[in-house]
N, C-alpha and C. Protein backbone atom coordinates (compact mmCIF):
# COMPACT_ATOMS: atom_id res chain seq x y z
N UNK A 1 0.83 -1.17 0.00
CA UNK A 1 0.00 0.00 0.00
C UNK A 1 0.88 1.25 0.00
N UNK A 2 1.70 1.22 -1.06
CA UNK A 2 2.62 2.34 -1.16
C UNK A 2 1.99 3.85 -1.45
N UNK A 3 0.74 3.97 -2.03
CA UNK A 3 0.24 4.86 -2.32
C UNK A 3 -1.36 4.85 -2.27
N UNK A 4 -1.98 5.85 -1.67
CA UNK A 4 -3.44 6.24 -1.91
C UNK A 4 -4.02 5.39 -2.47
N UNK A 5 -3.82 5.48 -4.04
CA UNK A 5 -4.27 5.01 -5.34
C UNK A 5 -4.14 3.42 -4.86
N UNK A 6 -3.53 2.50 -4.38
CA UNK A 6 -3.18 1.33 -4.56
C UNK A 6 -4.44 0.60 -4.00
N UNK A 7 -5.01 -0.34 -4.55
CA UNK A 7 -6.49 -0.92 -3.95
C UNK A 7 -6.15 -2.33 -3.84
N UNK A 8 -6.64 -3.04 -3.01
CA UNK A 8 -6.68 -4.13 -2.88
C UNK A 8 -7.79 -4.72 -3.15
N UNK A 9 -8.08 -5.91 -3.47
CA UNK A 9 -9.95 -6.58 -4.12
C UNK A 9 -10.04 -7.61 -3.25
N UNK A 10 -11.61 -7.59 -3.06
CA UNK A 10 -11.44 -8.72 -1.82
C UNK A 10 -13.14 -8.83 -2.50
N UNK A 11 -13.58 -10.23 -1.99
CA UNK A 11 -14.81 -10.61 -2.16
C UNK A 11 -15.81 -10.76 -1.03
N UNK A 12 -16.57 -10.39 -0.52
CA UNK A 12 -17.13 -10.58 0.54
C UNK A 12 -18.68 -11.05 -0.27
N UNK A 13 -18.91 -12.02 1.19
CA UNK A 13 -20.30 -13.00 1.16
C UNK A 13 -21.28 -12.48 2.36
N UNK A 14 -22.04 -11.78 1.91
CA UNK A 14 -23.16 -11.47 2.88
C UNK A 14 -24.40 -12.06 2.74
N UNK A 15 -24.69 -12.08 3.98
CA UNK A 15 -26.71 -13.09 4.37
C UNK A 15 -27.33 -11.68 4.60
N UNK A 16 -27.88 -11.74 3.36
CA UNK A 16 -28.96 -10.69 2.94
C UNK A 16 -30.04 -10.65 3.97
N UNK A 17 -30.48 -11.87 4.37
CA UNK A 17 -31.37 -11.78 5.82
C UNK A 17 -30.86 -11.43 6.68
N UNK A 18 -29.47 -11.92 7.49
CA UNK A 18 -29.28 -11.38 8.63
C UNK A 18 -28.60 -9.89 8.47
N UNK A 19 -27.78 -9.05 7.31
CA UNK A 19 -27.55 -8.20 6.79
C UNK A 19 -26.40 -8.08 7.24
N UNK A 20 -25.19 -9.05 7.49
CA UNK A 20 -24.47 -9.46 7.50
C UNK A 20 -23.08 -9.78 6.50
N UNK A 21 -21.80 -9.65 6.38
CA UNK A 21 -20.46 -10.07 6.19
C UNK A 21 -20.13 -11.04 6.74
N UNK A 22 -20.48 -12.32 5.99
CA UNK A 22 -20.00 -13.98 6.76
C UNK A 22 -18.75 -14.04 6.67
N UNK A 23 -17.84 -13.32 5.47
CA UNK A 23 -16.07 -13.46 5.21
C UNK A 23 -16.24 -12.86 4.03
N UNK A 24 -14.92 -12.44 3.90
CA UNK A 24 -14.12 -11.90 2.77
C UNK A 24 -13.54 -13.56 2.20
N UNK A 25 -13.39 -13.25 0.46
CA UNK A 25 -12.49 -13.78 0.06
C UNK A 25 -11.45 -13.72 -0.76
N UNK A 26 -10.11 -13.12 -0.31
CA UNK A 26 -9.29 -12.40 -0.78
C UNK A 26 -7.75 -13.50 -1.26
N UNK A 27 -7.12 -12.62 -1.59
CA UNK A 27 -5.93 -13.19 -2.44
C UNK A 27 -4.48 -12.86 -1.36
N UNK A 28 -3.19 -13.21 -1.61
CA UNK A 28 -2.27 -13.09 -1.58
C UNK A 28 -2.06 -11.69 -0.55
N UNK A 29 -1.67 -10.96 -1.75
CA UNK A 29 -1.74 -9.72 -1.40
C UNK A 29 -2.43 -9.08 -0.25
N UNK A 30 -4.10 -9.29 -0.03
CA UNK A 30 -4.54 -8.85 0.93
C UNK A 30 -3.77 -9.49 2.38
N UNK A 31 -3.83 -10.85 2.24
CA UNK A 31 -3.03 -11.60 3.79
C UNK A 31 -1.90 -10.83 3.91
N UNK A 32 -1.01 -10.68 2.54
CA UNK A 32 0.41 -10.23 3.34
C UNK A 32 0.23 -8.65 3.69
N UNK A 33 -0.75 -8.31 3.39
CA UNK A 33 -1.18 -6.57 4.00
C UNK A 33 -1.72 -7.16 5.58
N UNK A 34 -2.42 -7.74 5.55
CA UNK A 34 -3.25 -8.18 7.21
C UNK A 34 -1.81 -8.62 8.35
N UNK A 35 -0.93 -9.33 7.54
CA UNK A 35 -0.24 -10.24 8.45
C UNK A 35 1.28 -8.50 8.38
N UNK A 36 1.18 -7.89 7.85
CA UNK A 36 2.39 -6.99 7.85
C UNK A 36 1.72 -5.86 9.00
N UNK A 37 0.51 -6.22 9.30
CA UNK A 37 0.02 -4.82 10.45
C UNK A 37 0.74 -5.57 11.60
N UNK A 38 1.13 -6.41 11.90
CA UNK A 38 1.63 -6.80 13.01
C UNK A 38 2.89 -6.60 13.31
N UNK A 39 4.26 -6.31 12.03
CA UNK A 39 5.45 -5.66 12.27
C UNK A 39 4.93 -4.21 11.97
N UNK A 40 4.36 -3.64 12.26
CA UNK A 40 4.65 -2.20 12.14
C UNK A 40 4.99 -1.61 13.71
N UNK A 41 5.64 -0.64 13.85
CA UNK A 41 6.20 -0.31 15.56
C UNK A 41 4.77 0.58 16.39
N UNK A 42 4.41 0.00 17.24
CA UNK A 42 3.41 0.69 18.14
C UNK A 42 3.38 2.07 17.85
N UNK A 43 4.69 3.15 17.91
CA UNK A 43 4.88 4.27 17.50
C UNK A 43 3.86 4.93 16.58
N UNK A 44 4.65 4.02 15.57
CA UNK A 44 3.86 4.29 13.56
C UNK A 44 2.64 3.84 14.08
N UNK A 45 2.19 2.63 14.66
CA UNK A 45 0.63 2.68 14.61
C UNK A 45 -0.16 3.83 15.54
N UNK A 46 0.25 4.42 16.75
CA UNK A 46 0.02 5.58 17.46
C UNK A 46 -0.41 6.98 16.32
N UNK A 47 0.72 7.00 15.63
CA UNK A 47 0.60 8.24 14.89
C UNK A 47 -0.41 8.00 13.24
N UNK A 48 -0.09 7.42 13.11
CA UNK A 48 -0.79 6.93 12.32
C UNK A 48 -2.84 6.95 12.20
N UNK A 49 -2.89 7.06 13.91
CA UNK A 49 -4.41 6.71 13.98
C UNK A 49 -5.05 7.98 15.35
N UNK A 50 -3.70 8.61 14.79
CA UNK A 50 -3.86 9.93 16.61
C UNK A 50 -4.78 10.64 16.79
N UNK A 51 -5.09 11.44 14.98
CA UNK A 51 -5.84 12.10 14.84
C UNK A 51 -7.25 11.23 13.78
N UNK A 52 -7.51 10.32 14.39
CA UNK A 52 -8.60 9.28 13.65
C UNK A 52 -9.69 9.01 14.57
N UNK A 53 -9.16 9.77 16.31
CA UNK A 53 -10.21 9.01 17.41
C UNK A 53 -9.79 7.94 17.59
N UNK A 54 -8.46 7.42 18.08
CA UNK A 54 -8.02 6.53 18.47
C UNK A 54 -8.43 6.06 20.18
N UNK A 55 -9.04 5.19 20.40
CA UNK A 55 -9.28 5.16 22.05
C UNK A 55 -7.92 4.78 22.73
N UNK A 56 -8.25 5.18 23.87
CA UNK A 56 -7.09 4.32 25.37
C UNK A 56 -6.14 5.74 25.10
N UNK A 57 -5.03 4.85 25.76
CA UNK A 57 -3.98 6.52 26.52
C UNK A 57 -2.84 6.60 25.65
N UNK A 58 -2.38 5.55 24.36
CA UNK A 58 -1.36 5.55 23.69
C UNK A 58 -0.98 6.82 22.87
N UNK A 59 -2.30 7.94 22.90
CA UNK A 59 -2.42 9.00 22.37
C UNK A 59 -1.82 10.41 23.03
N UNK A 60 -2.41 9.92 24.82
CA UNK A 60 -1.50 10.62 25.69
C UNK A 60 0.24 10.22 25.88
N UNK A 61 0.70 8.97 25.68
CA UNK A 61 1.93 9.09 25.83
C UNK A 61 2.76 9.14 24.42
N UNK A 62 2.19 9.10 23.28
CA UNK A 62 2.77 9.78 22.25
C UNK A 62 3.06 11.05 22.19
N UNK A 63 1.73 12.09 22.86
CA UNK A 63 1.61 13.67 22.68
C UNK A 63 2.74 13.95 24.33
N UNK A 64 3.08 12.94 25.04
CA UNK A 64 3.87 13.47 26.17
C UNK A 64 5.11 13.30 25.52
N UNK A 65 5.58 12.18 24.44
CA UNK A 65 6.79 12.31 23.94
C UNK A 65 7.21 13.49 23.17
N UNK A 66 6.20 13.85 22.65
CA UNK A 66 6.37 15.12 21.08
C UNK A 66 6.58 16.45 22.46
N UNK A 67 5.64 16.35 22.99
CA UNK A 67 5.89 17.93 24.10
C UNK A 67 6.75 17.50 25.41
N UNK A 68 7.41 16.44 25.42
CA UNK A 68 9.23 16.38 26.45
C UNK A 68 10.09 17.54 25.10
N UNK A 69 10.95 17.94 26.08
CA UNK A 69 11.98 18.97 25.66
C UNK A 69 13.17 17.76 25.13
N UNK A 70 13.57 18.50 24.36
CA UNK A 70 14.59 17.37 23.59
C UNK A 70 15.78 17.22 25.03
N UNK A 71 16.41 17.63 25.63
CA UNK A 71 17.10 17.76 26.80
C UNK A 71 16.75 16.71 27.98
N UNK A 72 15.49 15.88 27.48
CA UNK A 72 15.47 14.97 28.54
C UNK A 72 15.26 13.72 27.68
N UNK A 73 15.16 13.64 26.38
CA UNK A 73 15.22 12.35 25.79
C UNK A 73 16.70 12.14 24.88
N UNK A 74 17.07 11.04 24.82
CA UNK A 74 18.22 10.37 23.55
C UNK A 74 17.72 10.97 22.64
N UNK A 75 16.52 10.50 22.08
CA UNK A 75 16.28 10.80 20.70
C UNK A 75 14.64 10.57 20.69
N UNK A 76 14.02 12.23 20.32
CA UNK A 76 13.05 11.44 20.02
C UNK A 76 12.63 11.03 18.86
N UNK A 77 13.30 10.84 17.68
CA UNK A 77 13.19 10.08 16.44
C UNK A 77 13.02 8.66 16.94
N UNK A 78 13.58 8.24 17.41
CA UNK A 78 13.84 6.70 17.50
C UNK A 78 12.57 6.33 17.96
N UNK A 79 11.66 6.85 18.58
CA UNK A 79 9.93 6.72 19.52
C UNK A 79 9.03 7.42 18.06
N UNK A 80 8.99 8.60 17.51
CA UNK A 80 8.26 9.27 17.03
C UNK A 80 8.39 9.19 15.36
N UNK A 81 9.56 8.44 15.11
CA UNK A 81 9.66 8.08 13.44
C UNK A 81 10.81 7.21 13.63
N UNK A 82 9.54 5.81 13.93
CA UNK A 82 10.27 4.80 13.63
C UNK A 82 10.96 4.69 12.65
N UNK A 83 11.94 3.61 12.23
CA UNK A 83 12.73 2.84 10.91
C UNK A 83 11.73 1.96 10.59
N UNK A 84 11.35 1.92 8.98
CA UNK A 84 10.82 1.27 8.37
C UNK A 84 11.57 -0.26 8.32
N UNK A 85 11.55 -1.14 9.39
CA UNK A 85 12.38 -2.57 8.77
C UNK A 85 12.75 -3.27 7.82
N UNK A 86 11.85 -2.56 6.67
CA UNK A 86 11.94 -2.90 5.04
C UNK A 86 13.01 -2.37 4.52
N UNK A 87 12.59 -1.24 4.88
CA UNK A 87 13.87 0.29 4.35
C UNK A 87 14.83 0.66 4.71
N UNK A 88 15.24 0.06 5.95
CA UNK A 88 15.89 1.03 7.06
C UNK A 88 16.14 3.00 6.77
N UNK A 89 14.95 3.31 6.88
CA UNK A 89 14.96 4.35 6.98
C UNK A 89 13.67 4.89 7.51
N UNK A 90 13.34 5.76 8.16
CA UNK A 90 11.84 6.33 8.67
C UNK A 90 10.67 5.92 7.95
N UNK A 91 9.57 5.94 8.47
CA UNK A 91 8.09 5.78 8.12
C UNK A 91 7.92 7.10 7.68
N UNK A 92 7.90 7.42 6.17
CA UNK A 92 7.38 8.25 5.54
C UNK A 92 5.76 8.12 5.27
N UNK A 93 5.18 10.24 5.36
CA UNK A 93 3.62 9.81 4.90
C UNK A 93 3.43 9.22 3.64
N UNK A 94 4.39 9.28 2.81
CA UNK A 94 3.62 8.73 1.88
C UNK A 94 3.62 7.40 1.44
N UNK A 95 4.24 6.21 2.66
CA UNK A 95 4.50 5.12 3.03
C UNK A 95 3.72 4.51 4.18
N UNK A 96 2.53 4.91 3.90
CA UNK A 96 1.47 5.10 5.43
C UNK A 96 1.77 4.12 6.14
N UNK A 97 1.76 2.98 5.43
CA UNK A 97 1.73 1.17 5.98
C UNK A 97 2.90 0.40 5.56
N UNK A 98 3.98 1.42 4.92
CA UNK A 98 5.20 0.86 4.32
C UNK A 98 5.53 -0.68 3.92
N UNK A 99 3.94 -0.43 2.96
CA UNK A 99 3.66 -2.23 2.42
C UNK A 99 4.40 -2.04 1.16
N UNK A 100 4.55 -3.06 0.68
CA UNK A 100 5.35 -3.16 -0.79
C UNK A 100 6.05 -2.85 -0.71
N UNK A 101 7.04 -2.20 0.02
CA UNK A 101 8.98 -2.08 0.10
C UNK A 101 9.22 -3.04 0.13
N UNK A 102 10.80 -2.97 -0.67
CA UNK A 102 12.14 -4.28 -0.24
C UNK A 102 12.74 -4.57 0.41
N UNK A 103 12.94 -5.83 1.24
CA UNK A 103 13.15 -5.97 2.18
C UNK A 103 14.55 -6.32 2.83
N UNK A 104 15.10 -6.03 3.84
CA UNK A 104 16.43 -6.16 3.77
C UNK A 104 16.89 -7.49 4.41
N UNK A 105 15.61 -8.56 4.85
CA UNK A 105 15.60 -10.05 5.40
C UNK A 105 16.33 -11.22 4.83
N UNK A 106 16.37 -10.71 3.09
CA UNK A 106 17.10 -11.75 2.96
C UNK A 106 15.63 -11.88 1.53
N UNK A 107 16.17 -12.79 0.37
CA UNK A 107 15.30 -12.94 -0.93
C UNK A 107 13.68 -13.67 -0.43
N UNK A 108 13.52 -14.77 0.55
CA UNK A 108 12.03 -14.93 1.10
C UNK A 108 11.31 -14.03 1.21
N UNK A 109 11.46 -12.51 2.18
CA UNK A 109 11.08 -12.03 2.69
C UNK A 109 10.52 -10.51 1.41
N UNK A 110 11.02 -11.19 0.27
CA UNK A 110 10.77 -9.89 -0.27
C UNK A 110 9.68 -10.58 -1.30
N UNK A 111 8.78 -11.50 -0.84
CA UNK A 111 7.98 -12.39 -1.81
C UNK A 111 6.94 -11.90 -0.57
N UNK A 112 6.41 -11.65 0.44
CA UNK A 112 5.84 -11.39 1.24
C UNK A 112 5.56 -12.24 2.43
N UNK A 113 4.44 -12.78 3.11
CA UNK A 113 4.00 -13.47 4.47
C UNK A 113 3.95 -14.86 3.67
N UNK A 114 3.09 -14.84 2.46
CA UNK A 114 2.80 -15.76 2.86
C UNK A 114 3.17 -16.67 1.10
N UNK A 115 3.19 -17.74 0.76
CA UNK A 115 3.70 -18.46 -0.42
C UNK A 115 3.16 -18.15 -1.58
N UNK A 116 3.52 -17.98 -3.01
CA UNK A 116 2.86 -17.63 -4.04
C UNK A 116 2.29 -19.00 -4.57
N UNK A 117 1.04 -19.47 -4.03
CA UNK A 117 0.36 -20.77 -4.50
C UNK A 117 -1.10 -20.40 -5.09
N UNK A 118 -1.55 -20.59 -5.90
CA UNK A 118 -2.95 -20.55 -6.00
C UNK A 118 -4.01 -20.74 -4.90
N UNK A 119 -3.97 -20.39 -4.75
CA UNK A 119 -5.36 -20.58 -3.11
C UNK A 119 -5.89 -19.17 -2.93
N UNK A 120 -6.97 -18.96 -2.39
CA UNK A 120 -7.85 -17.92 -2.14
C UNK A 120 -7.67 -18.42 -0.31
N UNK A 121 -8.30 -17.20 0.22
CA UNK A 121 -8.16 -17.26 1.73
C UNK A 121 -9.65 -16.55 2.55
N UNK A 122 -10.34 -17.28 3.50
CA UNK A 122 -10.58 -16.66 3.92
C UNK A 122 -10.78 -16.38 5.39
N UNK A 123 -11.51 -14.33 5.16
CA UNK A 123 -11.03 -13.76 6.69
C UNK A 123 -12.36 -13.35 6.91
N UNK A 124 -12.57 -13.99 8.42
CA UNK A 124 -13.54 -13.79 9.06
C UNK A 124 -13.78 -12.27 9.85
N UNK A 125 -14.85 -11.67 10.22
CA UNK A 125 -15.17 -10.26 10.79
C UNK A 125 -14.09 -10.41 12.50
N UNK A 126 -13.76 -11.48 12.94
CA UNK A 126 -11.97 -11.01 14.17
C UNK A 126 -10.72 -11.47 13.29
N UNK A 127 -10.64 -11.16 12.03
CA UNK A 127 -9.66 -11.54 11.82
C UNK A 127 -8.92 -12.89 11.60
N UNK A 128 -9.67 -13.81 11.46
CA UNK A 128 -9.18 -15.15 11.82
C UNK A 128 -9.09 -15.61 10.00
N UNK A 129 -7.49 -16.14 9.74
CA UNK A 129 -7.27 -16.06 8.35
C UNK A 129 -7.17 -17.75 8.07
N UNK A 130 -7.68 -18.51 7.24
CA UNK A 130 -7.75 -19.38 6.65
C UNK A 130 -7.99 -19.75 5.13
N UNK A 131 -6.91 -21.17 4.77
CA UNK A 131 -6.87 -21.14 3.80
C UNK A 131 -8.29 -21.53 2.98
N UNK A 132 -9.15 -20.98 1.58
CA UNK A 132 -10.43 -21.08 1.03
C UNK A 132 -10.55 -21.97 0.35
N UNK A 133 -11.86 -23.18 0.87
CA UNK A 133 -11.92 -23.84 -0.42
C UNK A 133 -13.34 -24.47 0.10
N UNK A 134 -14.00 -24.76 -0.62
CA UNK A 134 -15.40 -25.42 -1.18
C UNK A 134 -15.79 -26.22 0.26
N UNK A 135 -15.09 -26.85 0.88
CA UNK A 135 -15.75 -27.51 2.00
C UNK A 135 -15.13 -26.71 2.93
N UNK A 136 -14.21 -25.59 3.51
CA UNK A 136 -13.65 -25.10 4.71
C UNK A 136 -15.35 -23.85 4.35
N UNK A 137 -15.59 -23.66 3.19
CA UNK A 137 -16.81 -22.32 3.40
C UNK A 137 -18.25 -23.16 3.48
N UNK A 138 -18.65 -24.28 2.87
CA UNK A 138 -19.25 -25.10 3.68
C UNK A 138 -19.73 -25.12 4.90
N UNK A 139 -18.54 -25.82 5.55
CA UNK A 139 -18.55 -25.91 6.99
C UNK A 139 -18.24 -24.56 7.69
N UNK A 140 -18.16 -23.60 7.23
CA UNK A 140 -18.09 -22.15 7.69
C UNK A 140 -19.74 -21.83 7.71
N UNK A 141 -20.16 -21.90 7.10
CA UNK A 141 -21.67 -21.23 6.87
C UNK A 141 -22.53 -22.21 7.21
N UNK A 142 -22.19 -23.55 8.01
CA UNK A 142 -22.81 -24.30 8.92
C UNK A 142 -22.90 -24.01 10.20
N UNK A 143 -21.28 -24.11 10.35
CA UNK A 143 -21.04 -24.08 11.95
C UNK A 143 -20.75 -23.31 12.59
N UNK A 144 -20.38 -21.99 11.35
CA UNK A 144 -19.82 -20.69 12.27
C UNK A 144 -20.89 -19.50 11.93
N UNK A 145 -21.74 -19.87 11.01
CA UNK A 145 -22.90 -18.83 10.55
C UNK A 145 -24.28 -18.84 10.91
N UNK A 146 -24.24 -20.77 10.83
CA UNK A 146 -25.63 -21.21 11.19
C UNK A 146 -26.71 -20.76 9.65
N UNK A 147 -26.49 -20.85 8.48
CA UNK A 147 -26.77 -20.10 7.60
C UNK A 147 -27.90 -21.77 7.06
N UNK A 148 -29.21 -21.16 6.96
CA UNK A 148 -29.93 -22.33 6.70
C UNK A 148 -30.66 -22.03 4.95
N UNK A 149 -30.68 -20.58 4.68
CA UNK A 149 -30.68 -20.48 3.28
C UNK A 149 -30.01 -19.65 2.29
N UNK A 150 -29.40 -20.79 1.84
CA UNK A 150 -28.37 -20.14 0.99
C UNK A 150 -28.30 -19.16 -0.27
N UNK A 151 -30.03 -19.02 -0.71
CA UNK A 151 -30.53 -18.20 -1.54
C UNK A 151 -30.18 -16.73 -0.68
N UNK A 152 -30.22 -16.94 0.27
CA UNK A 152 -30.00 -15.18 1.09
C UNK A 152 -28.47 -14.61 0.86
N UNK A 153 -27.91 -15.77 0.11
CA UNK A 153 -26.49 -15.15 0.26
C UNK A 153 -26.15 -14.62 -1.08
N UNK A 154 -25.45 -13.48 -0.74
CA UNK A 154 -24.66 -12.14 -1.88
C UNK A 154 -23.45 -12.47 -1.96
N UNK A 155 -22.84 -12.12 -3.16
CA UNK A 155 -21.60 -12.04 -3.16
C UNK A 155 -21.22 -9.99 -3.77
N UNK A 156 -20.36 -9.50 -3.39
CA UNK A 156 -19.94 -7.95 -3.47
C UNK A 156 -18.69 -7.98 -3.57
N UNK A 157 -17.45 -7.36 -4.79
CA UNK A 157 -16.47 -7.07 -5.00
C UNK A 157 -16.31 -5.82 -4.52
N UNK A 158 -15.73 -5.42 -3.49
CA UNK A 158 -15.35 -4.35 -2.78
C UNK A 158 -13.31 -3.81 -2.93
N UNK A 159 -13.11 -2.79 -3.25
CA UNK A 159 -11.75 -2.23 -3.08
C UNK A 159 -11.59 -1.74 -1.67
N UNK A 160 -10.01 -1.75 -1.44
CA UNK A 160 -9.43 -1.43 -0.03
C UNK A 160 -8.32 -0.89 -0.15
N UNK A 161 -8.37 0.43 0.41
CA UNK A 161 -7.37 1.23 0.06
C UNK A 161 -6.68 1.15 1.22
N UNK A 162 -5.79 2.77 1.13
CA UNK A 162 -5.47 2.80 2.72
C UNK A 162 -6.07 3.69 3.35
N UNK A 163 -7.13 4.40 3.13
CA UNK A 163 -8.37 4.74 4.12
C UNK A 163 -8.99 3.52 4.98
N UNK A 164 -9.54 2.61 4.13
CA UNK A 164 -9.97 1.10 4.41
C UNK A 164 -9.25 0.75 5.36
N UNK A 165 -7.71 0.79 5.28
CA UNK A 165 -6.71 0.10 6.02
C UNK A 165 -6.41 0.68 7.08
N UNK A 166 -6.31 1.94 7.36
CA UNK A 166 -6.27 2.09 8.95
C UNK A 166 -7.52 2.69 9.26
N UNK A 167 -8.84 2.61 8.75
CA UNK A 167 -9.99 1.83 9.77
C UNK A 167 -9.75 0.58 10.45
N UNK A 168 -9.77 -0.42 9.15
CA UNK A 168 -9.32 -1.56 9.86
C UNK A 168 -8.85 -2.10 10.74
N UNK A 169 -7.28 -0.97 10.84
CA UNK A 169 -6.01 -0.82 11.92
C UNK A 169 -6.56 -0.50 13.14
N UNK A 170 -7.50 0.47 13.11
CA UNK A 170 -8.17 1.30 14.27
C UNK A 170 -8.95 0.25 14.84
N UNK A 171 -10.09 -0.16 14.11
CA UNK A 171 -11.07 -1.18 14.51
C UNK A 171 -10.64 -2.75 15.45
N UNK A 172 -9.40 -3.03 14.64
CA UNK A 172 -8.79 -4.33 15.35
C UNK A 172 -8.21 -3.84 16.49
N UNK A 173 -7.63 -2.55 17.10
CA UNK A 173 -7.54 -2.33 18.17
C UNK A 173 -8.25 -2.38 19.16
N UNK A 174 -9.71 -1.94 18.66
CA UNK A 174 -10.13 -1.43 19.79
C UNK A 174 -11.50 -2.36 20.12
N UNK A 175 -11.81 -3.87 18.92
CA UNK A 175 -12.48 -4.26 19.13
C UNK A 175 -12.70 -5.75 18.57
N UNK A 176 -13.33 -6.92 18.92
CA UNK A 176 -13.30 -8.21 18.60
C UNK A 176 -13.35 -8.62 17.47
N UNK A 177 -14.27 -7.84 16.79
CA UNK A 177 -14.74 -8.14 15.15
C UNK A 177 -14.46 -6.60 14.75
N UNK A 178 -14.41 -6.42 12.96
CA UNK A 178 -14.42 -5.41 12.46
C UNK A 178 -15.75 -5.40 11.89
């Protein structure tokens, strides 16, 4: 998500009766965006979501780092603009989620989270990522939906930017399901 413009496609299945999002069913790309919110530094996610209505106090001890006098900290770069681990260099804005950089891990790591195989995946409303296929959504819309007619169900091609993405960011903080 190097830029604004960059969208991600994801498929979501909704029960038109209960008016409901049973799962997304997305590709590659989207997982290694889901699974890369988890190396980003508390910092970058603080600032990132400061001025979004972020809940809890991570907002107060960010705004106590920015207003300490430089005379009582090392550095406050090192707290307030993290290193991008990709880049080694700062979290630039226009690197919101500093997805799609190269990585300095070594040639795996620059293929992303997760293997380039044909498979679709899907992600449930907490996040819970599994691999997609004909009997795992099955038994999804049995046992985890309770879904008794299947005529109620939609399918919707939706884009995800990085507006999308730190809602998302925001939402998984502060709550069980998105």
């Amino acid at each position: 998500m190097a830029t604004s413009e960059t969208k991600l496609s994801m498929k979501l299945l909704i029960d038109t009766k209960a008016k409901k999002v049973l799962f997304a069913e997305v590709d590659k790309d989207c997982i290694d965006f889901l699974f890369h919110i988890l190396s980003l530094p508390l910092g970058r996610v603080t600032k990132l979501l400061k001025d979004r209505g972020m809940n809890g106090c991570l907002n107060n001890l960010y705004q106590s780092v920015e207003d300490l006098n430089d005379s009582y900290l090392e550095s406050k770069n090192i707290i307030l603009q993290p290193e991008c681990p990709h880049l080694s260099k700062p979290y630039d804005k226009n690197d919101e989620l500093c997805y799609s950089a190269a990585c300095t891990c070594g040639p795996a790591a620059n293929r992303g989270f997760v293997k380039e195989l044909q498979v679709k995946y899907m992600v449930m409303d907490d996040l819970v990522v599994k691999p997609l296929s004909a009997v795992s959504s099955i038994t999804a819309l049995k046992d985890n939906f309770n879904v008794k007619d299947v005529g109620a169900l939609h399918e919707e091609v939706v884009q995800f930017g990085t507006q999308e993405a730190l809602k998302l960011l925001k939402l998984s903080l502060e709550s069980k399901t998105i």
